[in-house]
Protein backbone atom coordinates (compact mmCIF):
# COMPACT_ATOMS: atom_id res chain seq x y z
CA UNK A 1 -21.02 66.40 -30.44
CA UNK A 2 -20.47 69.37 -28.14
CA UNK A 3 -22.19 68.60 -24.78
CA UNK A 4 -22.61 71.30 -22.12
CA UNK A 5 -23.35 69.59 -18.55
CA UNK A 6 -24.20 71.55 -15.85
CA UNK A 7 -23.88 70.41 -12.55
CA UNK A 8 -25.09 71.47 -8.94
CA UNK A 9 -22.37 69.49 -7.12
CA UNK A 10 -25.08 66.85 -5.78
CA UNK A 11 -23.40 63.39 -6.11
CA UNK A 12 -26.65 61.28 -6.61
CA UNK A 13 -27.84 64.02 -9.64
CA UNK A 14 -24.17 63.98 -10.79
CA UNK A 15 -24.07 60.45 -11.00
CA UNK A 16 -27.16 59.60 -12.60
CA UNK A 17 -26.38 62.16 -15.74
CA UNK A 18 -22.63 60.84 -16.00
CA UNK A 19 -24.19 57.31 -16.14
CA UNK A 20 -25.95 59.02 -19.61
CA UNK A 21 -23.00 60.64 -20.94
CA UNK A 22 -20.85 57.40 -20.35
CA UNK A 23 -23.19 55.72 -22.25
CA UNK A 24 -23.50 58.29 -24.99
CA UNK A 25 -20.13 58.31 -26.07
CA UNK A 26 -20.24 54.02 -26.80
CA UNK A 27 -22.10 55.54 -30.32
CA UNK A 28 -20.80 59.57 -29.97
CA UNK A 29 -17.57 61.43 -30.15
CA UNK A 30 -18.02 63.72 -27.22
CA UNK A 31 -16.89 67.31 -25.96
CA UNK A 32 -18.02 67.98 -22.77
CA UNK A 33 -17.76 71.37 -20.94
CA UNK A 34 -19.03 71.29 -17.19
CA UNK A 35 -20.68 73.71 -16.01
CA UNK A 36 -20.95 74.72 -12.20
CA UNK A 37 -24.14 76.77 -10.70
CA UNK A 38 -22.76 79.59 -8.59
CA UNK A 39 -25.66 82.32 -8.95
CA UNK A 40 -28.93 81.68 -6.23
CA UNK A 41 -31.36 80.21 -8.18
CA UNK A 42 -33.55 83.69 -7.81
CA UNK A 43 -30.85 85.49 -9.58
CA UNK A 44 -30.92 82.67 -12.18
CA UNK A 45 -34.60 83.03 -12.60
CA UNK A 46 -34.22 87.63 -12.54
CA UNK A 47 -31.56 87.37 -15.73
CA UNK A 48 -33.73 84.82 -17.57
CA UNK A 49 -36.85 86.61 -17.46
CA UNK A 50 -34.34 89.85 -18.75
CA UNK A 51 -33.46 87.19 -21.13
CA UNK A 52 -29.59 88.38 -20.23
CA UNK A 53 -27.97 85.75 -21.65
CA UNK A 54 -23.83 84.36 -20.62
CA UNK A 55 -21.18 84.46 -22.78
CA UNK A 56 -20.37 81.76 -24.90
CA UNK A 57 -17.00 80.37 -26.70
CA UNK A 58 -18.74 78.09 -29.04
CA UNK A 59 -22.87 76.93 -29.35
CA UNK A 60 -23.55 73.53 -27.77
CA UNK A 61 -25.54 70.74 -29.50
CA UNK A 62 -26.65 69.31 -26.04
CA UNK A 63 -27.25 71.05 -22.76
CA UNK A 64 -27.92 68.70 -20.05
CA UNK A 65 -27.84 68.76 -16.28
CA UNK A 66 -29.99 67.09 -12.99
CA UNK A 67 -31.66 69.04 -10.17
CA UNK A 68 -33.66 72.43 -9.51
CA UNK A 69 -30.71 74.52 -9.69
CA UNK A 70 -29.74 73.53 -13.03
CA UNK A 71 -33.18 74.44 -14.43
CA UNK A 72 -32.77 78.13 -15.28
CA UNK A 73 -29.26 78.39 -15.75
CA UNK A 74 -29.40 75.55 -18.52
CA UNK A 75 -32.06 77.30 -20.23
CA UNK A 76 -30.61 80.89 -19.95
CA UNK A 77 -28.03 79.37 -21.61
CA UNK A 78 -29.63 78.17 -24.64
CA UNK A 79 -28.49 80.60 -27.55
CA UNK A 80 -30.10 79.07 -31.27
CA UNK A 81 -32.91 76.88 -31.34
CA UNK A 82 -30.52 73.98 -33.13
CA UNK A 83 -29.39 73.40 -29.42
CA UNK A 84 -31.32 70.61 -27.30
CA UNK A 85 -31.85 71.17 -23.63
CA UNK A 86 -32.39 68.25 -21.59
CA UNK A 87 -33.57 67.95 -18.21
CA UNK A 88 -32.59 64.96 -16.10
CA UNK A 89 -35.19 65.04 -13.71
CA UNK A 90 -38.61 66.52 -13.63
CA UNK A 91 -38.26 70.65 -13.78
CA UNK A 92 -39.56 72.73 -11.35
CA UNK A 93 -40.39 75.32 -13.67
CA UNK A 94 -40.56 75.54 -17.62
CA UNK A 95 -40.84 72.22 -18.66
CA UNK A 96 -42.29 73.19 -22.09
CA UNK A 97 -38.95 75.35 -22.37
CA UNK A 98 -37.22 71.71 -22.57
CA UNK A 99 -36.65 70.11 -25.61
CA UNK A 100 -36.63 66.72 -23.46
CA UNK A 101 -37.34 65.66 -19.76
CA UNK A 102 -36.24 61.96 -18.70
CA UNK A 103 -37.67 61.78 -15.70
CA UNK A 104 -39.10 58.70 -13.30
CA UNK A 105 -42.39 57.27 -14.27
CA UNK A 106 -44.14 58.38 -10.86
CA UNK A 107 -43.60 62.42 -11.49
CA UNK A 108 -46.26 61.88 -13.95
CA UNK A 109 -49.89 60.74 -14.14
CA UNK A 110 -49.66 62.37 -17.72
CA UNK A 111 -46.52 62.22 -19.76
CA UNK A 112 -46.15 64.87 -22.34
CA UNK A 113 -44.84 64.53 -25.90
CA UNK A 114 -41.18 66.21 -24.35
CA UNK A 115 -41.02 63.93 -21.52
CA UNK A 116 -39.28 60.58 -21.73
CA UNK A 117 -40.07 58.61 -18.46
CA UNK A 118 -38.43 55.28 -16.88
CA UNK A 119 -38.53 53.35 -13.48
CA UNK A 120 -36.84 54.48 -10.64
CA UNK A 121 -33.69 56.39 -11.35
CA UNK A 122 -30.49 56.53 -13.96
CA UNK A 123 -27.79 53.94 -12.86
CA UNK A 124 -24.67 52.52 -14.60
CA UNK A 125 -24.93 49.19 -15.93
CA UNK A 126 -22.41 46.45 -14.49
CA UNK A 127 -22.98 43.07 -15.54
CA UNK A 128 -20.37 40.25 -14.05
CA UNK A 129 -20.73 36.73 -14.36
CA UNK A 130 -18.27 36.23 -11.75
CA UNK A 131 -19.33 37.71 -8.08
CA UNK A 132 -17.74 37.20 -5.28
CA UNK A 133 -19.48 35.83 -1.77
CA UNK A 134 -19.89 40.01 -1.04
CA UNK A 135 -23.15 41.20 1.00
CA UNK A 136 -23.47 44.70 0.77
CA UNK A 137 -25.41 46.40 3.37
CA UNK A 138 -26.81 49.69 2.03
CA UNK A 139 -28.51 52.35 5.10
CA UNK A 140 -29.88 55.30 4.67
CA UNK A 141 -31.67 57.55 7.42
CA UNK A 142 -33.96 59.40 8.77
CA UNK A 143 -36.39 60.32 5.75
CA UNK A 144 -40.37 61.32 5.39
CA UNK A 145 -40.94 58.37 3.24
CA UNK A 146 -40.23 55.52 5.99
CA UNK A 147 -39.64 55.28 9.91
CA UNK A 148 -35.91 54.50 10.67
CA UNK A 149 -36.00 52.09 13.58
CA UNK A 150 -32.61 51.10 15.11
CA UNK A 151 -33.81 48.22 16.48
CA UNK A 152 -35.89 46.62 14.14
CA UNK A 153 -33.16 47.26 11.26
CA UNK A 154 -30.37 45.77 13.61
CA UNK A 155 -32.59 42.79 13.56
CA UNK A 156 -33.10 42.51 10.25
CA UNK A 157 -29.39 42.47 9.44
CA UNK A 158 -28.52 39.77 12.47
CA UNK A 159 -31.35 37.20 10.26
CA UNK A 160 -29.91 38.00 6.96
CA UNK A 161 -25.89 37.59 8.26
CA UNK A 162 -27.42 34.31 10.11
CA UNK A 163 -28.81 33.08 6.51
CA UNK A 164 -25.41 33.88 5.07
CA UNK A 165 -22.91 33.38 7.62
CA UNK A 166 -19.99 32.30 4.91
CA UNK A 167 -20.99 35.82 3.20
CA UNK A 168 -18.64 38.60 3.60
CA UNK A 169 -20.22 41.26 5.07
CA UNK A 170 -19.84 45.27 4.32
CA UNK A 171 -21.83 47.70 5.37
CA UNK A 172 -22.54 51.28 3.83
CA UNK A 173 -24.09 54.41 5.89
CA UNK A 174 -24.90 58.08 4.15
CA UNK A 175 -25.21 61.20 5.85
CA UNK A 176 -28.53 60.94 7.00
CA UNK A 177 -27.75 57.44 9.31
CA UNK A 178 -28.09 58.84 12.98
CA UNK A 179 -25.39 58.14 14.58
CA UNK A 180 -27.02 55.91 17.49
CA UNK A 181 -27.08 52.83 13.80
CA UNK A 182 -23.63 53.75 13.78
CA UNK A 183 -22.50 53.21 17.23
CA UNK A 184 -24.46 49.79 17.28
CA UNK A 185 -23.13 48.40 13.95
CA UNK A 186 -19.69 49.61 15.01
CA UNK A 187 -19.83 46.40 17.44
CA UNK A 188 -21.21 44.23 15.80
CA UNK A 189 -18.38 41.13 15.33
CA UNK A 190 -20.69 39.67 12.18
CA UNK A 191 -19.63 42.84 10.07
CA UNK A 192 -16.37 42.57 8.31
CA UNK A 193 -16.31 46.64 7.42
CA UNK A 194 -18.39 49.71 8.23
CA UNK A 195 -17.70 51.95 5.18
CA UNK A 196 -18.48 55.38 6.69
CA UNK A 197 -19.11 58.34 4.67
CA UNK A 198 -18.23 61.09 7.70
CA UNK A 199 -14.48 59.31 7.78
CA UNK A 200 -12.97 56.16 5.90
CA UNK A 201 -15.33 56.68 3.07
CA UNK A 202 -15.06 54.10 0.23
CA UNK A 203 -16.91 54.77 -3.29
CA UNK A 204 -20.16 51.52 -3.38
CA UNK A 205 -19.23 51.77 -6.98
CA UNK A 206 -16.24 49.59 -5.85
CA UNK A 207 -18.18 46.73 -4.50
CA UNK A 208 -21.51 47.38 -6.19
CA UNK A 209 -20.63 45.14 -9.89
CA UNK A 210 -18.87 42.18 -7.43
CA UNK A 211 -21.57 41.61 -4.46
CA UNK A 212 -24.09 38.63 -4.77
CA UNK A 213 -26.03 40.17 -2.39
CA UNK A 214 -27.23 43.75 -1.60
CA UNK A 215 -29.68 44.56 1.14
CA UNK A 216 -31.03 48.16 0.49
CA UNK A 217 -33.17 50.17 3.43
CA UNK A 218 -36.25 51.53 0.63
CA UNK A 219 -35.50 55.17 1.35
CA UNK A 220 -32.54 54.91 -0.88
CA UNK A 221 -34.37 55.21 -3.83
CA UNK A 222 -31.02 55.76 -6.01
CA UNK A 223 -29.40 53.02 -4.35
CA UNK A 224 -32.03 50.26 -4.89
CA UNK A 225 -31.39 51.02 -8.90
CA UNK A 226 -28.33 51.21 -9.32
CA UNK A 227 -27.96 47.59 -7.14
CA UNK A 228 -30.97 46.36 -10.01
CA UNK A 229 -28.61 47.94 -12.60
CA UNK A 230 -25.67 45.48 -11.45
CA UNK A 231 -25.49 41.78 -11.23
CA UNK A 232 -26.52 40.25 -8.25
CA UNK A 233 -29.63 39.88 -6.11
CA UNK A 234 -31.35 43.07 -4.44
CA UNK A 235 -32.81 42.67 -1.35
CA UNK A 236 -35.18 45.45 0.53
CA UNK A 237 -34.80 45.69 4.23
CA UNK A 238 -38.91 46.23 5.89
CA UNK A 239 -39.44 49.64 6.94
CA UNK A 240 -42.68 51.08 7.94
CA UNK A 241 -44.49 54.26 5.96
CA UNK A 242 -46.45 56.52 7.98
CA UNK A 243 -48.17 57.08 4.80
CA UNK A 244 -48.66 56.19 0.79
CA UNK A 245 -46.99 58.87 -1.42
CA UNK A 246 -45.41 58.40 -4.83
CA UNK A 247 -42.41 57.08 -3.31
CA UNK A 248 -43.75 54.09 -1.36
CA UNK A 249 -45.92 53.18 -4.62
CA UNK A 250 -42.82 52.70 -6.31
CA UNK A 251 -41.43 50.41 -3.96
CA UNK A 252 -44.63 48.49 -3.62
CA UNK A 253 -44.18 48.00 -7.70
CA UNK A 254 -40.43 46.77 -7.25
CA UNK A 255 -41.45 44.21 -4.44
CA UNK A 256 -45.10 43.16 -6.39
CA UNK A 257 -42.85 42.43 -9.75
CA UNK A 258 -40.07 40.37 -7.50
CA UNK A 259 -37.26 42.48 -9.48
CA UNK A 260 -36.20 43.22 -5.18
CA UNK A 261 -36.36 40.51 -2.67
CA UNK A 262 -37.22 41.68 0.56
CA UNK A 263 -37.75 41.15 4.47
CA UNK A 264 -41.21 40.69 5.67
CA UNK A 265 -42.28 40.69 9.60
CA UNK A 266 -45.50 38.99 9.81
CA UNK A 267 -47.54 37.08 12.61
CA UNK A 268 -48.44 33.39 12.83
CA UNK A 269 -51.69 32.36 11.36
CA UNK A 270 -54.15 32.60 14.67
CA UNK A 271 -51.09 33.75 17.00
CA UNK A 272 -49.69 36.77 18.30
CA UNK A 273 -46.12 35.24 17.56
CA UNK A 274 -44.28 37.55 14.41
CA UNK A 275 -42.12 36.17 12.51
CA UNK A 276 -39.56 37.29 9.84
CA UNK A 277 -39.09 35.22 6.71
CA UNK A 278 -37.03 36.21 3.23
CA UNK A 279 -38.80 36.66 -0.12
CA UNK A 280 -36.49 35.80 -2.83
CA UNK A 281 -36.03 37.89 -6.21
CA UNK A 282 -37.75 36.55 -9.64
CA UNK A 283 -33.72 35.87 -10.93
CA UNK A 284 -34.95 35.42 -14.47
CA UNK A 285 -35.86 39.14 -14.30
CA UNK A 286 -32.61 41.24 -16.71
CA UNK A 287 -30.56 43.22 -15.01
CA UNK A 288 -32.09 47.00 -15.27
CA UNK A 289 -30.70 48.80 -18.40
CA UNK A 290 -32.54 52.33 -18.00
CA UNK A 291 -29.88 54.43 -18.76
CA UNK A 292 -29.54 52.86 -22.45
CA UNK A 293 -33.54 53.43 -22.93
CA UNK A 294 -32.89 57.21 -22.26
CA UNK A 295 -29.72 57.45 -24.19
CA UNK A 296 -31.44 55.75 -27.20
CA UNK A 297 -34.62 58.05 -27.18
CA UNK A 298 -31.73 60.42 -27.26
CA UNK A 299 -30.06 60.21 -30.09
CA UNK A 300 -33.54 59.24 -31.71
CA UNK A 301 -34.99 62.20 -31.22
CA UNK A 302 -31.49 64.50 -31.80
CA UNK A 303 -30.08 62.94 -34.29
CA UNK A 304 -27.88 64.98 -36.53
């Protein structure tokens, strides 16, 4: 089977449709071409609509790629109908151009008959019955979803380290971490390692199938699945929402269900006092396997 991937050099879309293709080729014998976007996405959209098509070596069975700037370019390059286009990730434009959309379940309040939806996002499965006493400490940033609050999150992470204090503690940042977390977490003598990704950058997917424990921050939507797609218990630091969007609905769901554990800051009954207790994780819950629901609606639909 001759895939065509295109990519937009964005590691989280990357990842998610490599996830797919790793777990494609368990059943298929694969030949995959990638595919990088160079052309603005308006010049994309000017030599589709002249329906200018590239030049091709040899017809694809599967074109596939994640993000808005793979939209156009993967159908522009769609020569005979026997080739399947699929969009990982809801389109911006053309969806009924796509022979399949896998996309999360809270894009759509109506799913049509060429979308294929799941929860959250596409992660690699890792299952290991033998972790190691790893926490993994996952941060994002500043974000329109939640409010980052130094302060409150530093607190967070000194009760969880003082529930674990025989855990091994490591903890991740991403671009979008100000640096005023970093400074702070920098000196903090509970923290065995501060992976940075601006200098001694590490890949999570090291640690990720070996941690017991992961504490998430809820803006990092793709981190918080693929920790539910490994072994171990997911925890979800508390972060305040200025406001409900599709976003915080979905964590709500992961937190209501108990697949995440997660901090909670609450007062005393008929006090002023707060405190901050730990909700455990419903552990009989399976470790998430959404990238093998996709892959099998796949090959269902396409098969040859």
């Amino acid at each position: 089977m001759k895939i065509c991937w295109f990519k937009d050099s964005k590691k989280g879309h990357e990842k998610q449709v490599h996830a797919i293709l790793d777990n494609l080729a368990l059943t298929q014998d694969l030949l995959i071409e990638e595919i990088y976007i160079s052309n603005p996405v308006w010049l994309e959209l000017f030599l589709y609509l002249l329906k200018i098509k590239p030049k091709q070596d040899s017809i694809p069975d599967i074109i596939i790629g994640a993000g808005s700037k793979t939209t156009i370019p993967m159908l522009r390059y769609k020569i005979e109908s026997k080739t399947k286009v699929i969009s990982v990730m809801k389109p911006q434009l053309f969806e009924s151009k796509f022979d399949l959309i896998v996309a999360p379940r809270h894009d759509y309040k109506v799913v049509p008959d060429n979308v294929f939806t799941y929860i959250g996002s596409i992660a690699k499965v890792n299952i290991n019955p033998e972790l190691e006493d790893i926490g993994l400490i996952v941060v994002g940033g500043l974000n329109k979803h939640f409010n980052f609050d130094d302060d409150y999150l530093i607190s967070q992470i000194d009760f969880v380290i003082s529930l674990f204090p025989n855990t091994k503690w490591i903890v991740f940042n991403s671009r979008r971490t100000p640096k005023s977390f970093n400074e702070r977490i920098k000196k903090s003598t509970s923290i065995e390692k501060l992976i940075d990704v601006t200098s001694n950058f590490e890949p999570l997917d090291n640690y990720l199938p070996k941690a017991k424990f992961k504490f998430v921050t809820p803006d990092s939507v793709n981190m918080i699945f693929e920790s539910l797609s490994s072994s171990g218990e997911t925890y979800l630091f508390d972060m305040h929402s200025p406001r409900e969007n599709k976003i915080t609905k979905l964590i709500d769901e992961v937190k209501d269900n108990k697949y995440v554990g997660f901090i909670e800051e609450k007062y005393l009954e008929n006090s002023e006092i707060k405190t901050i207790s730990l909700n455990k994780p419903n552990t009989l819950h399976d470790t998430f396997r959404e990238v093998e629901k996709v892959v099998y609606e796949i090959e269902k639909r396409f098969k040859k």
